[in-house]
Structures are given as C-alpha cells and as structure tokens.
Protein backbone atom coordinates (compact mmCIF):
# COMPACT_ATOMS: atom_id res chain seq x y z
CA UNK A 1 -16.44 -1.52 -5.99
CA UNK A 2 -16.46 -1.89 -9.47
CA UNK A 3 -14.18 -0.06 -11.72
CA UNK A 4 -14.28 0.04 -15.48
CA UNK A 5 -10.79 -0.39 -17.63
CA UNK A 6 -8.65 2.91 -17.68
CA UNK A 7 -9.84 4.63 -14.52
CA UNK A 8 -8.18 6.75 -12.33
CA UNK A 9 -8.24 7.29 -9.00
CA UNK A 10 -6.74 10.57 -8.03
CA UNK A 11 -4.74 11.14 -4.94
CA UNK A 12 -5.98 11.06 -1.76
CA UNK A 13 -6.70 10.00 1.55
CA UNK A 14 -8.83 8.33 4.46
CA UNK A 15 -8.90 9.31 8.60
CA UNK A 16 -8.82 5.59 9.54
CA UNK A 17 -7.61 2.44 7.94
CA UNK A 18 -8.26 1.05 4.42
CA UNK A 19 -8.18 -2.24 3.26
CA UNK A 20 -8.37 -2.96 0.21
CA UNK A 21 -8.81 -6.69 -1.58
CA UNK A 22 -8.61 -7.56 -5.33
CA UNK A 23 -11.52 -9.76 -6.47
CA UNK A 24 -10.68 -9.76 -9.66
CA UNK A 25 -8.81 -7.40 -11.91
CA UNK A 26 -5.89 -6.07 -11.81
CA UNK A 27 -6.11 -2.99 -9.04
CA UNK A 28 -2.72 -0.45 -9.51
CA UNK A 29 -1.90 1.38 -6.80
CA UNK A 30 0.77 3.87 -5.30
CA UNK A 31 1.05 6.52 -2.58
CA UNK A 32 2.14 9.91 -3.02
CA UNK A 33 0.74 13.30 -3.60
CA UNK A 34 -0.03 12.92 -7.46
CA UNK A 35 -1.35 10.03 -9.70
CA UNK A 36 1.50 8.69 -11.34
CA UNK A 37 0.88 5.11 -13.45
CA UNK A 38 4.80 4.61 -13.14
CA UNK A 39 4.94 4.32 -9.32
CA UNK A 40 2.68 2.23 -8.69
CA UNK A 41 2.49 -1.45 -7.90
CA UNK A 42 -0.28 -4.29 -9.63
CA UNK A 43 -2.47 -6.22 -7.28
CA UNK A 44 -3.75 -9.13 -9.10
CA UNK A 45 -6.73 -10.98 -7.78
CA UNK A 46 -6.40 -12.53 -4.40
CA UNK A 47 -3.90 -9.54 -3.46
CA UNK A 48 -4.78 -7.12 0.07
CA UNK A 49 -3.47 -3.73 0.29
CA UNK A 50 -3.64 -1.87 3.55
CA UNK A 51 -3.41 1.68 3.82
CA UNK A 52 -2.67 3.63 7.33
CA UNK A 53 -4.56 6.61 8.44
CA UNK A 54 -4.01 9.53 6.59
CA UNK A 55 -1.52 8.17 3.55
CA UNK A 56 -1.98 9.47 0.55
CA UNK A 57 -2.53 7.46 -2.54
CA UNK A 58 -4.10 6.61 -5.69
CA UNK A 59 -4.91 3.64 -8.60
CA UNK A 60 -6.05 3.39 -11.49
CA UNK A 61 -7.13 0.37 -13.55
CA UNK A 62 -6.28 -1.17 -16.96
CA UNK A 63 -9.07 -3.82 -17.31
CA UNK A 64 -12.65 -4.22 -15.53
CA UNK A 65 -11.29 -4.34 -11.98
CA UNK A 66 -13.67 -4.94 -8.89
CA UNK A 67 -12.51 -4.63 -5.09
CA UNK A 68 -13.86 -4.78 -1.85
CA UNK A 69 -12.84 -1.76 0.62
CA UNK A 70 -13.49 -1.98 4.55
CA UNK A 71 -12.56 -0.19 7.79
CA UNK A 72 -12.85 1.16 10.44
CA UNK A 73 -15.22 4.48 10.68
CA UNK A 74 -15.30 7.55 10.84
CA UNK A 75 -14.95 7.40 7.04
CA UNK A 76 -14.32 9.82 4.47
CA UNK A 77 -12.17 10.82 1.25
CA UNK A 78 -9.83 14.02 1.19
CA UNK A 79 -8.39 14.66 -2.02
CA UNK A 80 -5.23 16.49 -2.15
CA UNK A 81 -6.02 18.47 -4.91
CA UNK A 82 -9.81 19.41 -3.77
CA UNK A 83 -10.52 20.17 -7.87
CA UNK A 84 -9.90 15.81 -8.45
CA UNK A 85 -13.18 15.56 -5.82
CA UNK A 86 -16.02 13.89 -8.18
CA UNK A 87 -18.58 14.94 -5.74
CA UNK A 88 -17.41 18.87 -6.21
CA UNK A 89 -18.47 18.31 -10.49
C-alpha cells in the first residue's frame, strides 16, 4: 500500500493476523480505540509490525510511506467508530 504524507488511518481492526512491513517511509502506528499521533510508535523502513486478531489500532503517515500488509484470511476491516469507514462515504 501506498500512502501519501499526512494520512490517517482511523482505528480499527482485523479477524485474523496482520503483518505489516515498512518499505519505505516512515509508517506510525499505535493501538487503542482512537487515533492519537502521540501514542504511537515510528516504523522506519525495514521495520515489521504484527498485529493479533482483533486489536485495535491505527497510523498515520508524515511523508510518502508505502507498506506491504499480509495474512491470514478471512479478511476484513471493522472500524470502531463505523462513521471513520471510507467505504460508508
């Protein structure tokens, strides 16, 4: 994935296991129920983040950031708050 400088990722959450790995960028990210750029932690290129079943989390990005995601399926995306869903706009 691909993300442009200053986006957001809001909170949210996967049924199976994500890992995540920097290419290049710098990807931000922290769990909990609500974006928050304070509590997060930067993953610099090279870094792997793995999230378990059902955590919720978010990231955001301060520079063109691009990651690879894989897992494990069934997949899907719950948002906590159901109005942050970009497919719902």
């Amino acid at each position: 994935l691909k993300f442009p400088a200053d986006y957001k990722i809001p909170a949210h959450s996967h049924p199976a296991i994500e890992h995540v790995t920097v290419i290049s960028g710098t990807f931000n990210m922290g769990t909990g129920d609500k974006l928050d750029l304070k509590q997060t932690k930067a993953l610099s290129a090279g870094s792997v983040a793995i999230m378990q079943p059902k955590t919720n989390h978010f990231a955001w990005t301060k520079t063109e950031t691009i990651v690879q995601l894989h897992g494990v399926g069934p997949w899907g995306v719950t948002y906590v708050n159901p109005a942050d869903d970009p497919r719902k706009k």
